[in-house]
N, C-alpha and C. Protein backbone atom coordinates (compact mmCIF):
# COMPACT_ATOMS: atom_id res chain seq x y z
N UNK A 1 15.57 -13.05 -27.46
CA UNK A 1 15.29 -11.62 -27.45
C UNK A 1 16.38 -10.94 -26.62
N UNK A 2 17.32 -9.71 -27.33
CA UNK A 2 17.82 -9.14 -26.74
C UNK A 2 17.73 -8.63 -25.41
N UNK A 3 18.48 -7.77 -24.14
CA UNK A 3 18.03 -7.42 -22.94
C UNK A 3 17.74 -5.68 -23.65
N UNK A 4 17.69 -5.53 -24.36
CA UNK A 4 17.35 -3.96 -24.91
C UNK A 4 16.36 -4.11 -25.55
N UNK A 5 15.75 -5.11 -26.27
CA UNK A 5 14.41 -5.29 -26.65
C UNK A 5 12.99 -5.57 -25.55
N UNK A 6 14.25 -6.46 -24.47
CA UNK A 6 13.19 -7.26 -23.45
C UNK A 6 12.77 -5.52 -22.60
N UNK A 7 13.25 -4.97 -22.43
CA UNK A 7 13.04 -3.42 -21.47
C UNK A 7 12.44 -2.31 -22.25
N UNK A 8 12.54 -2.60 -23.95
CA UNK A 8 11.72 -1.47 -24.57
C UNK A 8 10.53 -2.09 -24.29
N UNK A 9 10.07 -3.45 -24.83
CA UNK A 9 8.84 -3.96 -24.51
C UNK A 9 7.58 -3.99 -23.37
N UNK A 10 8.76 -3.86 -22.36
CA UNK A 10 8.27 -3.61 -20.69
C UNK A 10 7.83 -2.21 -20.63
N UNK A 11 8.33 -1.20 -21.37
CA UNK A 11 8.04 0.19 -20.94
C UNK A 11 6.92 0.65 -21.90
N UNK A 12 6.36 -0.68 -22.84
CA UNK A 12 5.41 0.20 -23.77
C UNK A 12 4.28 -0.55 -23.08
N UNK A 13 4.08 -1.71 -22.83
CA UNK A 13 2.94 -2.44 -21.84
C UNK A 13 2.89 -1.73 -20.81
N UNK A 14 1.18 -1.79 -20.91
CA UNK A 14 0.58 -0.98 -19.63
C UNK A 14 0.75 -1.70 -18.68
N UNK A 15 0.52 -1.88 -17.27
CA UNK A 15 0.74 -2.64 -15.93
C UNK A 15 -0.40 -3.43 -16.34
N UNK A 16 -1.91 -2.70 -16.62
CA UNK A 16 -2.52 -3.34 -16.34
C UNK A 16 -3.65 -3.26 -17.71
N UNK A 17 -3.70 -3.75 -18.95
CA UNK A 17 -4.01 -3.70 -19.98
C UNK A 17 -5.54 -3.77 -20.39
N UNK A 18 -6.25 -4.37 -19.29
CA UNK A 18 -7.46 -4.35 -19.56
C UNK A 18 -8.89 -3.33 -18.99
N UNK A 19 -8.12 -2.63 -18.54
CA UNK A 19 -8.71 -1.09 -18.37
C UNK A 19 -9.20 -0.52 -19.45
N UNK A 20 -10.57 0.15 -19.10
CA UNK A 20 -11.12 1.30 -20.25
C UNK A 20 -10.75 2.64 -19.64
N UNK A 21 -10.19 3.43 -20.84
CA UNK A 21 -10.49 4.75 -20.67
C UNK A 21 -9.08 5.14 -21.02
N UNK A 22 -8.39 6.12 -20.38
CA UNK A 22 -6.80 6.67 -20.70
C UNK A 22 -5.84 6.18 -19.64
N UNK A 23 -4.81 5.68 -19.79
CA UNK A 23 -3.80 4.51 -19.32
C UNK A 23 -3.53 6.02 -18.32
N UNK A 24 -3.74 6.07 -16.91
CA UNK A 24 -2.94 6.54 -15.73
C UNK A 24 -1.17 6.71 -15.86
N UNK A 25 -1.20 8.09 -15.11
CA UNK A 25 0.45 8.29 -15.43
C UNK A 25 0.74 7.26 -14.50
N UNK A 26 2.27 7.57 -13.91
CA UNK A 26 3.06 6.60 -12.84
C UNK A 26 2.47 7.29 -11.98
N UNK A 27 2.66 8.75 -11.81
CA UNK A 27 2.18 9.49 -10.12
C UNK A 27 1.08 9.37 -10.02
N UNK A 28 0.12 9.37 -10.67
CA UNK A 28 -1.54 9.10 -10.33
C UNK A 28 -1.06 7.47 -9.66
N UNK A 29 -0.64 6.82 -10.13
CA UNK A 29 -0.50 5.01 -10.02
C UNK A 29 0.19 4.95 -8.41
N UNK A 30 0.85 6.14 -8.47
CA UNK A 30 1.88 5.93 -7.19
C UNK A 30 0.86 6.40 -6.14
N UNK A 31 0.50 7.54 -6.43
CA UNK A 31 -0.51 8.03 -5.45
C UNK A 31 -1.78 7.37 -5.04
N UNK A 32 -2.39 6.29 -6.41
CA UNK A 32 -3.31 5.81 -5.29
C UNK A 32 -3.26 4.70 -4.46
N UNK A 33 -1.87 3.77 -5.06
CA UNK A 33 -1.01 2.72 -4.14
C UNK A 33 -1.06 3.65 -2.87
N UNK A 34 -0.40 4.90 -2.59
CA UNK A 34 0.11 5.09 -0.97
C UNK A 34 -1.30 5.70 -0.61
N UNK A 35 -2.61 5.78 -1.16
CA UNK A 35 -3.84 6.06 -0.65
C UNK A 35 -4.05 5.00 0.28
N UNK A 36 -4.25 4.19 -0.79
CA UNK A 36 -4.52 2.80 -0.72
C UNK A 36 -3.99 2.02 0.78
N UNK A 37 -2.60 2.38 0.75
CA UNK A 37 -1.93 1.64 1.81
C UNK A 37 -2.11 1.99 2.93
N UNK A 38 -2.20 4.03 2.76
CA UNK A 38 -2.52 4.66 4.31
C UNK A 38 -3.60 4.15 4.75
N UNK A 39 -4.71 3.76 4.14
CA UNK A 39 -6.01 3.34 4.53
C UNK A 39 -5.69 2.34 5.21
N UNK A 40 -4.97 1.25 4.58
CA UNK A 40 -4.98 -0.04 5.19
C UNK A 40 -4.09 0.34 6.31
N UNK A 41 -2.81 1.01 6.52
CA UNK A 41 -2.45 1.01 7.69
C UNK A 41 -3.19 1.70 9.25
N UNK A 42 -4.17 2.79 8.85
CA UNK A 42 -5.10 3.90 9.59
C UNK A 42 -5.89 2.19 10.43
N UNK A 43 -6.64 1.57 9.44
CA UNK A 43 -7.18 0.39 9.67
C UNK A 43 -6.82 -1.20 10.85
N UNK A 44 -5.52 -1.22 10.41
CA UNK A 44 -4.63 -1.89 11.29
C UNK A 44 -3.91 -1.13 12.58
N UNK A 45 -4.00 0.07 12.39
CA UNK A 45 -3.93 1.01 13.92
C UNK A 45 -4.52 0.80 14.43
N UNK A 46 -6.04 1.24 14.06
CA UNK A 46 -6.85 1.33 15.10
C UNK A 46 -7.45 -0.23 15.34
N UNK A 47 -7.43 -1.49 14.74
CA UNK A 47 -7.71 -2.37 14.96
C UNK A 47 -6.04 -2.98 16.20
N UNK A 48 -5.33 -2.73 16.09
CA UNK A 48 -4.38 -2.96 17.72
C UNK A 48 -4.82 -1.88 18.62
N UNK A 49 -5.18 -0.46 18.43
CA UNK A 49 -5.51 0.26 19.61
C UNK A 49 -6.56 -0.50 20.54
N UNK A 50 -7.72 -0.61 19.51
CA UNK A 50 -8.83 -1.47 20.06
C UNK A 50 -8.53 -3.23 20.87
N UNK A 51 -7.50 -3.74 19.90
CA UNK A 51 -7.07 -4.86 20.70
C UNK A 51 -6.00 -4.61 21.99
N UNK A 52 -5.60 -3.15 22.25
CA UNK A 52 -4.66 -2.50 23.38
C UNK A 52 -5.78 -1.59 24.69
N UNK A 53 -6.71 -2.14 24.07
CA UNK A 53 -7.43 -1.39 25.09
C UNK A 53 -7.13 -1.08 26.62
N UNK A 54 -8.24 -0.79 27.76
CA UNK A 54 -7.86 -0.52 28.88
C UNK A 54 -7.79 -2.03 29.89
N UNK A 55 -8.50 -2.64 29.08
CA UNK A 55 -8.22 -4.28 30.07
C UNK A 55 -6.97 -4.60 29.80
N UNK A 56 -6.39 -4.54 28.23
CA UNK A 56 -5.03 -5.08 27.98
C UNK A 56 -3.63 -4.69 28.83
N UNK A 57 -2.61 -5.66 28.91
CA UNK A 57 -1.36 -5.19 30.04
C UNK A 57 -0.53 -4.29 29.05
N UNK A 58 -0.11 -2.94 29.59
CA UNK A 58 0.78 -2.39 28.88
C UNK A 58 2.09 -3.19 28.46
N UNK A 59 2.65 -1.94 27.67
CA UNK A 59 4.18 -2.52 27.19
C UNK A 59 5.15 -2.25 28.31
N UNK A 60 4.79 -1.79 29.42
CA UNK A 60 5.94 -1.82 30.36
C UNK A 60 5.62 -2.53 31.37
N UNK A 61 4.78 -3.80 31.27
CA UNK A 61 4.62 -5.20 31.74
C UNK A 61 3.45 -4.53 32.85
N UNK A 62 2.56 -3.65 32.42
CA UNK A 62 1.39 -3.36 33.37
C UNK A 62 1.72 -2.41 34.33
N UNK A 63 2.88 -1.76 34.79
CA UNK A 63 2.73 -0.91 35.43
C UNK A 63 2.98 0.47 34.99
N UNK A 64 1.56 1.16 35.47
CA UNK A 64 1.60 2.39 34.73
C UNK A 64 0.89 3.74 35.85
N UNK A 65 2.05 4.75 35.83
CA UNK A 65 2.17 5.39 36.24
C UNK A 65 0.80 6.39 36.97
């Protein structure tokens, strides 16, 4: 298979084919990836804040002003 056949083929397959309903643009797709991710990062913040708590030694080796 040509490399101009192999890339038309890629752009007519959906990502994800076994979905019901109407195939999502790219920006809906993009947008709920970086939903998606802010969540998980909001999540992993506050799970080190909580592990940085007030018992924990700061980043300037515990002494704090």
């Amino acid at each position: 298979m040509s490399q101009e056949a192999m890339s038309e083929q890629v752009v007519r397959e959906p990502a994800v084919p076994d979905q019901k309903g109407a195939p999502k643009g790219l920006l809906q797709q993009m947008e709920e990836l970086m939903a998606a991710l802010n969540a998980d990062l909001s999540q992993l913040d506050a799970d080190l804040q909580q592990s940085t708590g007030p018992g924990a030694p700061s980043a300037d080796g515990g002494h704090r002003l």
